[in-house]
C-alpha atoms as a PDB file:
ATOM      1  CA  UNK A   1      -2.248 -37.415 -24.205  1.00  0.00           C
ATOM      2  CA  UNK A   2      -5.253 -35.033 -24.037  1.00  0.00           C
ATOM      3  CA  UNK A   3      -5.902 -32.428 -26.486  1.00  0.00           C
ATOM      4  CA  UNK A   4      -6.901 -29.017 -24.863  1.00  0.00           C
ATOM      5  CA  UNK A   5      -9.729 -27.613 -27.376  1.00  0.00           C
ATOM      6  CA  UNK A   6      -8.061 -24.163 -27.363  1.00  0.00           C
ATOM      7  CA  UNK A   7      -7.664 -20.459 -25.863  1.00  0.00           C
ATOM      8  CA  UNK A   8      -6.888 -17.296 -26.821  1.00  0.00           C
ATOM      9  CA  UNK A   9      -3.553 -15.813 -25.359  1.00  0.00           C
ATOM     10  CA  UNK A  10      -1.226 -13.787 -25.626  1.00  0.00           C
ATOM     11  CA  UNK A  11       2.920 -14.056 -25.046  1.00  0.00           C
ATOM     12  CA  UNK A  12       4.231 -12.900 -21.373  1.00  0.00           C
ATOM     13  CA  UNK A  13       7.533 -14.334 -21.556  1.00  0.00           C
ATOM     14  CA  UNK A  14       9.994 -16.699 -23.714  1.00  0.00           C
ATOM     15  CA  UNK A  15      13.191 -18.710 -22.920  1.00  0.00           C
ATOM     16  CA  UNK A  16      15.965 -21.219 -24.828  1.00  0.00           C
ATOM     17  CA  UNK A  17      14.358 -24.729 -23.926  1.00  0.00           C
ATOM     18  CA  UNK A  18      17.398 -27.256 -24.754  1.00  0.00           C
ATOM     19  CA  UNK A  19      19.028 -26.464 -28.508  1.00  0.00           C
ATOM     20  CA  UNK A  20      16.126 -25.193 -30.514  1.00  0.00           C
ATOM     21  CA  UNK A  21      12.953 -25.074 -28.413  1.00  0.00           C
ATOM     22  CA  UNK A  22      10.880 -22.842 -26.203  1.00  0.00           C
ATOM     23  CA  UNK A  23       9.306 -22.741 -22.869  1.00  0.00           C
ATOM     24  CA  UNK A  24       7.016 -19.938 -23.189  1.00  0.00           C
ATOM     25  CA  UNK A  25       4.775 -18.395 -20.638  1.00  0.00           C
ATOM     26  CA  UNK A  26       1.260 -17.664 -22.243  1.00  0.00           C
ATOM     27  CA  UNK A  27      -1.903 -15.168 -20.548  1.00  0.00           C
ATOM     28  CA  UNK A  28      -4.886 -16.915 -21.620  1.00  0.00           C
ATOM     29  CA  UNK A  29      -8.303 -16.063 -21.361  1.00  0.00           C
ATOM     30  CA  UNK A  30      -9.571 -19.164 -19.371  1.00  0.00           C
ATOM     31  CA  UNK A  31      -6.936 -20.846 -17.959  1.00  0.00           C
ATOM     32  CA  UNK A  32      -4.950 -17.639 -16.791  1.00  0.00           C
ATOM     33  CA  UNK A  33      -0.832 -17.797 -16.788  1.00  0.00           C
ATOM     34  CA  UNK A  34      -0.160 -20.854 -18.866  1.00  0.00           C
ATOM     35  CA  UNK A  35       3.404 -22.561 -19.086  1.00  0.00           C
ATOM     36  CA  UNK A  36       4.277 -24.126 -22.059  1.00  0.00           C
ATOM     37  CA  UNK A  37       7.358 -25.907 -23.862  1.00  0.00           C
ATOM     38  CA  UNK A  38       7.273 -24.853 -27.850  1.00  0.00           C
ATOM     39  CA  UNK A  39       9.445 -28.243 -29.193  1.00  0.00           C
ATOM     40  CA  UNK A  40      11.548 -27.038 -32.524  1.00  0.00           C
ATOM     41  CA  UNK A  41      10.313 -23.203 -32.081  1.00  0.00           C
ATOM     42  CA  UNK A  42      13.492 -21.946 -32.558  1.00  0.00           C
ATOM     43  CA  UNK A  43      14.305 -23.616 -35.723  1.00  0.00           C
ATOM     44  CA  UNK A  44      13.598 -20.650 -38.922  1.00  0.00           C
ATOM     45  CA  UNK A  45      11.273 -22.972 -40.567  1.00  0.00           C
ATOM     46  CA  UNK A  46       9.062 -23.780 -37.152  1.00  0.00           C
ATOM     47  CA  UNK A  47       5.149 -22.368 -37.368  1.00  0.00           C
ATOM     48  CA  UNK A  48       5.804 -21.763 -33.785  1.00  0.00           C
ATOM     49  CA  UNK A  49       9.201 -19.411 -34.350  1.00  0.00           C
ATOM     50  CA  UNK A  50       6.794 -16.483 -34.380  1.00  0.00           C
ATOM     51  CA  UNK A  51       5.709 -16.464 -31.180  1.00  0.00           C
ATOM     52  CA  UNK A  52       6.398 -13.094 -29.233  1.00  0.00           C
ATOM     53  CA  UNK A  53       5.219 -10.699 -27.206  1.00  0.00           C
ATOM     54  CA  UNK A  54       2.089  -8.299 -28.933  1.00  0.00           C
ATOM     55  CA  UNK A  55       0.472 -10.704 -31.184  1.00  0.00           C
ATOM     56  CA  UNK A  56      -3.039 -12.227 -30.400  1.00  0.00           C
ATOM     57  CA  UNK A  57      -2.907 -15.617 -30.955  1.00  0.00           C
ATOM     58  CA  UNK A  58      -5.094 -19.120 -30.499  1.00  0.00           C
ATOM     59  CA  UNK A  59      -3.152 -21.521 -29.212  1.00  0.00           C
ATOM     60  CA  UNK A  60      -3.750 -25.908 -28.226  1.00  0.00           C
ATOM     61  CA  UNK A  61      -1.299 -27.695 -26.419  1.00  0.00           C
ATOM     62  CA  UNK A  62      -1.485 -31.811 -25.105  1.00  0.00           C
ATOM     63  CA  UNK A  63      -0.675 -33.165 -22.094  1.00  0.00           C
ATOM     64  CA  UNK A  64      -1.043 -31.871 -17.898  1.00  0.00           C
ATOM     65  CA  UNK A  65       1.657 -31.101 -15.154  1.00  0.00           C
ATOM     66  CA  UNK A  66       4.056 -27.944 -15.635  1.00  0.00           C
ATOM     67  CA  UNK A  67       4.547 -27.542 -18.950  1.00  0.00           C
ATOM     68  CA  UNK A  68       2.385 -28.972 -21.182  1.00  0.00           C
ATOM     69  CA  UNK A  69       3.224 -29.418 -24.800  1.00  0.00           C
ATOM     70  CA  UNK A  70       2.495 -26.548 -27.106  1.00  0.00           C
ATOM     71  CA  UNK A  71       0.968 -27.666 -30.756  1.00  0.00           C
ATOM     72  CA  UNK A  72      -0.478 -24.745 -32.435  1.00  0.00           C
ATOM     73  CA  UNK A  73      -0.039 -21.106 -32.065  1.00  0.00           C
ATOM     74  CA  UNK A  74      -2.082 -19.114 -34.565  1.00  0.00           C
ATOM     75  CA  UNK A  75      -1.973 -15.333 -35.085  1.00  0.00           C
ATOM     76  CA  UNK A  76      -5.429 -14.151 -34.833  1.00  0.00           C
ATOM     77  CA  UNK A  77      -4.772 -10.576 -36.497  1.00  0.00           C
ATOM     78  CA  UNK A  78      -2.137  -8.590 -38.267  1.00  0.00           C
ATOM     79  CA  UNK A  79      -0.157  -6.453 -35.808  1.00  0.00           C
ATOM     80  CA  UNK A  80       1.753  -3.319 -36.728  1.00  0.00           C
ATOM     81  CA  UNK A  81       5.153  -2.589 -35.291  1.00  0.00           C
ATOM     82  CA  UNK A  82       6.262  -1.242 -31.902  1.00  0.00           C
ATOM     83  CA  UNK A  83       7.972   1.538 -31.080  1.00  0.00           C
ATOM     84  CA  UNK A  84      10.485   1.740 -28.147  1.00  0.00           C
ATOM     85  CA  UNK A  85       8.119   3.205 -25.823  1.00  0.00           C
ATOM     86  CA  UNK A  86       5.466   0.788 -26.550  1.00  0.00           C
ATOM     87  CA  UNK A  87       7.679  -2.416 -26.393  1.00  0.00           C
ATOM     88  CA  UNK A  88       8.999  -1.072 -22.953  1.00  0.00           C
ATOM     89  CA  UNK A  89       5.517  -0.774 -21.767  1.00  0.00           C
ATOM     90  CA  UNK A  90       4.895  -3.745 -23.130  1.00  0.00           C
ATOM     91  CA  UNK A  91       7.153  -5.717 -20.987  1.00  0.00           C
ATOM     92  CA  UNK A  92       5.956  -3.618 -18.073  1.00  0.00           C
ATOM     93  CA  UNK A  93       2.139  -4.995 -18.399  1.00  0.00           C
ATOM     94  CA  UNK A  94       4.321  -8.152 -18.707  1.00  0.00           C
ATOM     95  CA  UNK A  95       6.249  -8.447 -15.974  1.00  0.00           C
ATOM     96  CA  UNK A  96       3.911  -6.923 -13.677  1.00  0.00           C
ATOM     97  CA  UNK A  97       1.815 -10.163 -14.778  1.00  0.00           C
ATOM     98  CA  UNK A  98       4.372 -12.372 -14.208  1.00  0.00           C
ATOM     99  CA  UNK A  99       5.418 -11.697 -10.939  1.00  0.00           C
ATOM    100  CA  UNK A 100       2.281 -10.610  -9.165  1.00  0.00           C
ATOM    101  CA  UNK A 101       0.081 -13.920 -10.564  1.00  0.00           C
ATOM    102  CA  UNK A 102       0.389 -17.935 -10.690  1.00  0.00           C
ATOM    103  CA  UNK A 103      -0.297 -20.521 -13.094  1.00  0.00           C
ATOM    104  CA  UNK A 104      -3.397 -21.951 -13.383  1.00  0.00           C
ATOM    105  CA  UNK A 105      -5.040 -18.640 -12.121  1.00  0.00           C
ATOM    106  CA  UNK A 106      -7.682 -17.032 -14.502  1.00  0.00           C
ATOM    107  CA  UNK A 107      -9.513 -14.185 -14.231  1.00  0.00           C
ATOM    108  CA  UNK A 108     -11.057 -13.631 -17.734  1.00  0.00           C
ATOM    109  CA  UNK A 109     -12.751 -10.325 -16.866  1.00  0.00           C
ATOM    110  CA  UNK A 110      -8.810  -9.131 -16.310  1.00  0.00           C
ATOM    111  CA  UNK A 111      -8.086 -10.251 -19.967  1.00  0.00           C
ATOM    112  CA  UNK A 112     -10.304  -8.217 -21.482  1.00  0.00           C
ATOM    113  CA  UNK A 113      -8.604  -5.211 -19.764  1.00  0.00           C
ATOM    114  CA  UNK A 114      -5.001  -6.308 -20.989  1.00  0.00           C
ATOM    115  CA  UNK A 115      -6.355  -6.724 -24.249  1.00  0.00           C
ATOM    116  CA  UNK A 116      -8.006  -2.887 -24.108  1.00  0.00           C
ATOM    117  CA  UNK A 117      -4.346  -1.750 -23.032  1.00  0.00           C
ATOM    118  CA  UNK A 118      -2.550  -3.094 -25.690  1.00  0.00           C
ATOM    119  CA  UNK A 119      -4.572  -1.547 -27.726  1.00  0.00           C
ATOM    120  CA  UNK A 120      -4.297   1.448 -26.407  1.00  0.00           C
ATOM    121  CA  UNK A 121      -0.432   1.273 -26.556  1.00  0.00           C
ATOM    122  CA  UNK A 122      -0.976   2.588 -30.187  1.00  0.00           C
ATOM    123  CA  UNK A 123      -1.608   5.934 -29.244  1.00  0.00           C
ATOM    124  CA  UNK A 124       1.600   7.035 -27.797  1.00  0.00           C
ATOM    125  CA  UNK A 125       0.348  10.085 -25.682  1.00  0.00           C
ATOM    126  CA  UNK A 126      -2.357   7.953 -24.052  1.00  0.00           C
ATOM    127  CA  UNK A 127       0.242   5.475 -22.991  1.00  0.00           C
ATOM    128  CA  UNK A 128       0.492   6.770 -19.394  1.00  0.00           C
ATOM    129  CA  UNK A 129      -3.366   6.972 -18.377  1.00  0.00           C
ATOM    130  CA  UNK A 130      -3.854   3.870 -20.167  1.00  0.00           C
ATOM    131  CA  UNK A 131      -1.028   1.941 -18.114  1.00  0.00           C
ATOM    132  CA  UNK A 132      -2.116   3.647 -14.628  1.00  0.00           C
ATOM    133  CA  UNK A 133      -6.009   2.227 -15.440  1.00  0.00           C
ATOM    134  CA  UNK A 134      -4.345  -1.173 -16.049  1.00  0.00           C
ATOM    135  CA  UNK A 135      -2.437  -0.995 -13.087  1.00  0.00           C
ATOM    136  CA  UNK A 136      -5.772  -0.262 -11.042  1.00  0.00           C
ATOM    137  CA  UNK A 137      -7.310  -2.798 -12.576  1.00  0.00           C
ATOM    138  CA  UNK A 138      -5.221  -5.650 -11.894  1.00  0.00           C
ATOM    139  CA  UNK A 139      -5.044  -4.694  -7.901  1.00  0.00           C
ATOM    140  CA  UNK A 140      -9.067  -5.148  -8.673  1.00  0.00           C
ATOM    141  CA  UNK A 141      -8.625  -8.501 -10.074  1.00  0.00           C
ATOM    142  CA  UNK A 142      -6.232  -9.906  -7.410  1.00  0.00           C
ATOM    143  CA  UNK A 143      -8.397  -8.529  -4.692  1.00  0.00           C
ATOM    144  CA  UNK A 144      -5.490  -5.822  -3.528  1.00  0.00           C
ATOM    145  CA  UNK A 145      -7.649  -2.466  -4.507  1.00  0.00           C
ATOM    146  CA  UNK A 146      -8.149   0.139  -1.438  1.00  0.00           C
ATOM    147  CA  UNK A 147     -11.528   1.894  -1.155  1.00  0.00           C
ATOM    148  CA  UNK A 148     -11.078   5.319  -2.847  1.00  0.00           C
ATOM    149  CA  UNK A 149     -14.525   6.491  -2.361  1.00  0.00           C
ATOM    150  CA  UNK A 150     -14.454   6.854   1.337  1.00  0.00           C
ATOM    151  CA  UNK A 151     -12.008   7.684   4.523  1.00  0.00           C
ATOM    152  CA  UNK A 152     -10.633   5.480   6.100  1.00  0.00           C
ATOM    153  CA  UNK A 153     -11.004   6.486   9.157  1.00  0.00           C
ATOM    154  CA  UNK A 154     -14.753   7.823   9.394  1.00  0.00           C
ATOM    155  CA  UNK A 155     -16.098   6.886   6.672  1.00  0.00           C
ATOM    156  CA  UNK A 156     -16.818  10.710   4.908  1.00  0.00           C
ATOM    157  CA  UNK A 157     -17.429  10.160   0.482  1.00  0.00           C
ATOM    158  CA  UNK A 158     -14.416  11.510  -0.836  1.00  0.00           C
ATOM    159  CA  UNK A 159     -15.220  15.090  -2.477  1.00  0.00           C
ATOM    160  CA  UNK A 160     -13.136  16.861  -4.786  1.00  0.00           C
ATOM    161  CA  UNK A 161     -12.936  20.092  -2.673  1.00  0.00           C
ATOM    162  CA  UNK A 162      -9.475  19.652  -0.936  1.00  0.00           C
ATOM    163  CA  UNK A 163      -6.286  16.816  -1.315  1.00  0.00           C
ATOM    164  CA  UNK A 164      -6.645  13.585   0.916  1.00  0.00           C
ATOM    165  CA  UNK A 165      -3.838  11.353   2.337  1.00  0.00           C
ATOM    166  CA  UNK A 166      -3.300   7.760   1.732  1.00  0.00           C
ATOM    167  CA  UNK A 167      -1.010   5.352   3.602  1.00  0.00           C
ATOM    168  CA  UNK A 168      -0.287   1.868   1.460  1.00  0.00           C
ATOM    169  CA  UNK A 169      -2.740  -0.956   1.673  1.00  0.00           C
ATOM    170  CA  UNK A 170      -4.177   1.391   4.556  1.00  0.00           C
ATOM    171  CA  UNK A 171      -6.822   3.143   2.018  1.00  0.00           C
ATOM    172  CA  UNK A 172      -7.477   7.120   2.349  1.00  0.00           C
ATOM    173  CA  UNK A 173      -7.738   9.168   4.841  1.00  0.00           C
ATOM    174  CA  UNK A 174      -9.766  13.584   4.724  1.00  0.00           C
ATOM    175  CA  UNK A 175      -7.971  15.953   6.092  1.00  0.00           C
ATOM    176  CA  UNK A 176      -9.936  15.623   9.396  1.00  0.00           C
ATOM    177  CA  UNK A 177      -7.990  11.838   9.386  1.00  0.00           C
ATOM    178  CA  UNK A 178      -4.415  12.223   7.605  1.00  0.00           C
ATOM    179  CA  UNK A 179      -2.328   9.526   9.906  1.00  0.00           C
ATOM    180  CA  UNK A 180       0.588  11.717  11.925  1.00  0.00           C
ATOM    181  CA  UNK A 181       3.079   9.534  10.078  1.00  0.00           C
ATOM    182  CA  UNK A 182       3.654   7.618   6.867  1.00  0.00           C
ATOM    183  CA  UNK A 183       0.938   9.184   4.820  1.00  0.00           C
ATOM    184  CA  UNK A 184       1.370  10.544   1.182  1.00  0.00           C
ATOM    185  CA  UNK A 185      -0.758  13.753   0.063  1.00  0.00           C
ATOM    186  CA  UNK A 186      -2.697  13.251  -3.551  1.00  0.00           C
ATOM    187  CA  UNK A 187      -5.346  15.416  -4.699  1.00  0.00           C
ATOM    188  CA  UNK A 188      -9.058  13.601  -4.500  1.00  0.00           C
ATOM    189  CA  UNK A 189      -9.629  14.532  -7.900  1.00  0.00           C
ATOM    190  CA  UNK A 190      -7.040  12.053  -8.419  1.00  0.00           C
ATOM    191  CA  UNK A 191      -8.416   9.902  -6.958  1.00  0.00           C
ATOM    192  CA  UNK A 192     -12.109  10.103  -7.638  1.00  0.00           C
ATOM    193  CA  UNK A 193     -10.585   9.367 -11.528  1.00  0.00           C
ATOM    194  CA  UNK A 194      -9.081   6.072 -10.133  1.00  0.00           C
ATOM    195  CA  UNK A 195     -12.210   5.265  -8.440  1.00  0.00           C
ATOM    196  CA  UNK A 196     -13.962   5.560 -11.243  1.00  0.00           C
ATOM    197  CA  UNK A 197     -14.538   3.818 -14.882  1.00  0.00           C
ATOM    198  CA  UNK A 198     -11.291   5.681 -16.184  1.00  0.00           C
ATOM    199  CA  UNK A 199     -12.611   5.516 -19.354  1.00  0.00           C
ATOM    200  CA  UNK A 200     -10.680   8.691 -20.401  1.00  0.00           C
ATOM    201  CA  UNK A 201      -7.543  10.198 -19.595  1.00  0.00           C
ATOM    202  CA  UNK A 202      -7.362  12.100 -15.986  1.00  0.00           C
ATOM    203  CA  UNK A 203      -7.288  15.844 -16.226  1.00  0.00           C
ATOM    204  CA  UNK A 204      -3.904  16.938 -16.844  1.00  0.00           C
ATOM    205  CA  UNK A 205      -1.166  17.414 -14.229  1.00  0.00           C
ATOM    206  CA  UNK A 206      -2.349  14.173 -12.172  1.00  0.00           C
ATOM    207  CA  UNK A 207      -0.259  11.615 -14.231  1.00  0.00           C
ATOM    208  CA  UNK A 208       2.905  11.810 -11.109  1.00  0.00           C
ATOM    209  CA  UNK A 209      -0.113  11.374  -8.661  1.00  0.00           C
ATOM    210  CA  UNK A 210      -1.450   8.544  -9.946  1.00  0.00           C
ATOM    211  CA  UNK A 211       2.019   7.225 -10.815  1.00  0.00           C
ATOM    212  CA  UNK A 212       3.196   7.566  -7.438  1.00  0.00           C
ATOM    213  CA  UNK A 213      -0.077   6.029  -5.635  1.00  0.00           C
ATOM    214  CA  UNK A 214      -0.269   3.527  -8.050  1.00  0.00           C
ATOM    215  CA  UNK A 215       3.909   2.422  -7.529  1.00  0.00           C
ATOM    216  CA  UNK A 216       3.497   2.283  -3.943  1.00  0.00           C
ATOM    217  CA  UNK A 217       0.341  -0.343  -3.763  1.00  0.00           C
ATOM    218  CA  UNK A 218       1.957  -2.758  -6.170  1.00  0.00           C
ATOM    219  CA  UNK A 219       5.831  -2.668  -4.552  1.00  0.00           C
ATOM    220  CA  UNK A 220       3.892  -4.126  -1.139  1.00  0.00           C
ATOM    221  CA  UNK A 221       3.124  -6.856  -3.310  1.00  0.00           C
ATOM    222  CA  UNK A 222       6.320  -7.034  -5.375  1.00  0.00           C
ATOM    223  CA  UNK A 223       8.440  -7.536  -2.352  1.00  0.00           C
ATOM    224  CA  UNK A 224      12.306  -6.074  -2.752  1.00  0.00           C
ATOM    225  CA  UNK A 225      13.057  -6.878  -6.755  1.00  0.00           C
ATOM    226  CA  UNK A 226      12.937  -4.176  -8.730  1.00  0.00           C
ATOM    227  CA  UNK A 227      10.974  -4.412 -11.965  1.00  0.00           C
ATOM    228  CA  UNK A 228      13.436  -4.416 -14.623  1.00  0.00           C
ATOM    229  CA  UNK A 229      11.045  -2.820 -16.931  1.00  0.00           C
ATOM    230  CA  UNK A 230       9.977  -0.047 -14.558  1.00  0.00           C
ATOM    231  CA  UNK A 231      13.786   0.709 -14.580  1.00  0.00           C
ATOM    232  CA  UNK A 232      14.308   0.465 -18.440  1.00  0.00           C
ATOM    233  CA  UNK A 233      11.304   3.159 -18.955  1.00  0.00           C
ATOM    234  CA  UNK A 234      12.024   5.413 -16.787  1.00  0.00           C
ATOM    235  CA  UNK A 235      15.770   5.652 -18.292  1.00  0.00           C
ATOM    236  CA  UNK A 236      13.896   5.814 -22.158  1.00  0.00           C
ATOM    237  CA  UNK A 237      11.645   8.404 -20.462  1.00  0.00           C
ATOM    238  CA  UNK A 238      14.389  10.620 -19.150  1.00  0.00           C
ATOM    239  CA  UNK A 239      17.352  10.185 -22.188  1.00  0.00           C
ATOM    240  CA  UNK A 240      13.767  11.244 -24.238  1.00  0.00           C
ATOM    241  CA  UNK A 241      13.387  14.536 -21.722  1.00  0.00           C
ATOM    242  CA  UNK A 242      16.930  15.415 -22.492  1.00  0.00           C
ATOM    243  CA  UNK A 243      16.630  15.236 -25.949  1.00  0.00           C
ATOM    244  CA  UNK A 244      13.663  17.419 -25.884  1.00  0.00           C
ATOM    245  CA  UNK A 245      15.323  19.831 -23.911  1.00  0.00           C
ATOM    246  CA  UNK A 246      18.196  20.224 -25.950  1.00  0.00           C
END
């Protein structure tokens, strides 16, 4: 059997494999979604028994077809502990992953961006810009992205003096253009932000914006299933608004 030299990766998802092993599906850096079956990793005294979701690890595996044989997962640095808001978002970046990509896939300049959000998850108030940039980013790296920067109708740079339309997988539209029907107001600050490096949050009071814009460009491509994530965070989010309110 032949002995892959190694990748970096990271945990997307686990399942029971038989009575004490793992398939596990890894994001590597260049081999992309990676499928792999963990033999003994649920056994206590396994090396591999570790592996979960949030640590950085190296990992070799032997052998070709579906699911290769996993034979060393390494951690490559101490991680601190999760919160409930960052394990939820967590499985978001996760899922979103799983069901938008295929095996065999990579895109290694995408890695480095799910590596930058992770750790960003450990600033809790930054959570939201830091998952709408990732979100952008990924419609990037599959090719999905709408031009931001100009109308879609005639062409006109976006400017920040007024709010433009946008109509899914359709792009934006000035005021001049806004389609009769369909069409979904957002302010072109917002969207200048998105267009841009997004290096820092977005000025406050765009977060629903962007959330909204952002929701609407990856359900085309999500098809009917809801993201059981997106539905677990949005019921943390709102039992947490209660509580605050209270």
């Amino acid at each position: 059997m032949t002995t892959e030299s190694g990748d970096r990766a990271w945990v997307l998802h686990r399942y029971a494999y038989g009575d004490s092993s793992l398939v596990v599906e890894f994001f590597s850096r260049k081999q992309g979604r990676l499928g792999l079956l963990a033999k003994g990793a649920r056994r206590p005294r396994s090396p591999l028994a570790r592996i979960e979701a949030g640590r950085p690890l190296w990992i070799r595996w032997q052998g070709k077809g579906d699911l290769p044989l996993l034979i060393q997962a390494e951690e490559l640095a101490a991680v601190h502990p999760l919160n409930t808001l960052q394990n939820l978002s967590l499985f978001y970046m996760n899922e979103l992953l799983l069901r938008l990509t295929q095996r065999a896939d990579p895109f290694p300049e995408f890695f480095d961006q799910y590596e930058t959000t992770i750790k960003g998850l450990k600033d809790v108030a930054a959570i939201a810009w830091n998952l709408r940039r990732y979100e952008r980013h990924l419609l990037e790296a599959l090719g999905w992205a709408a031009d931001l920067n100009h109308c879609g109708q005639c062409g006109i740079t976006l400017t920040p003096d007024s709010k433009w339309s946008y109509l899914t997988q359709a792009g934006v539209f000035c005021p001049r253009h806004v389609p009769e029907q369909g069409s979904v107001t957002i302010p072109a600050e917002a969207l200048q932000w998105l267009a841009g490096p997004m290096n820092s949050a977005p000025a406050s009071g765009y977060n629903a914006h962007l959330r909204n814009y952002l929701e609407r460009e990856l359900q085309v491509h999500l098809g009917s299933k809801a993201l059981e994530s997106r539905r677990l965070l949005a019921a943390y989010l709102q039992r947490h608004k209660r509580s605050a309110s209270t």
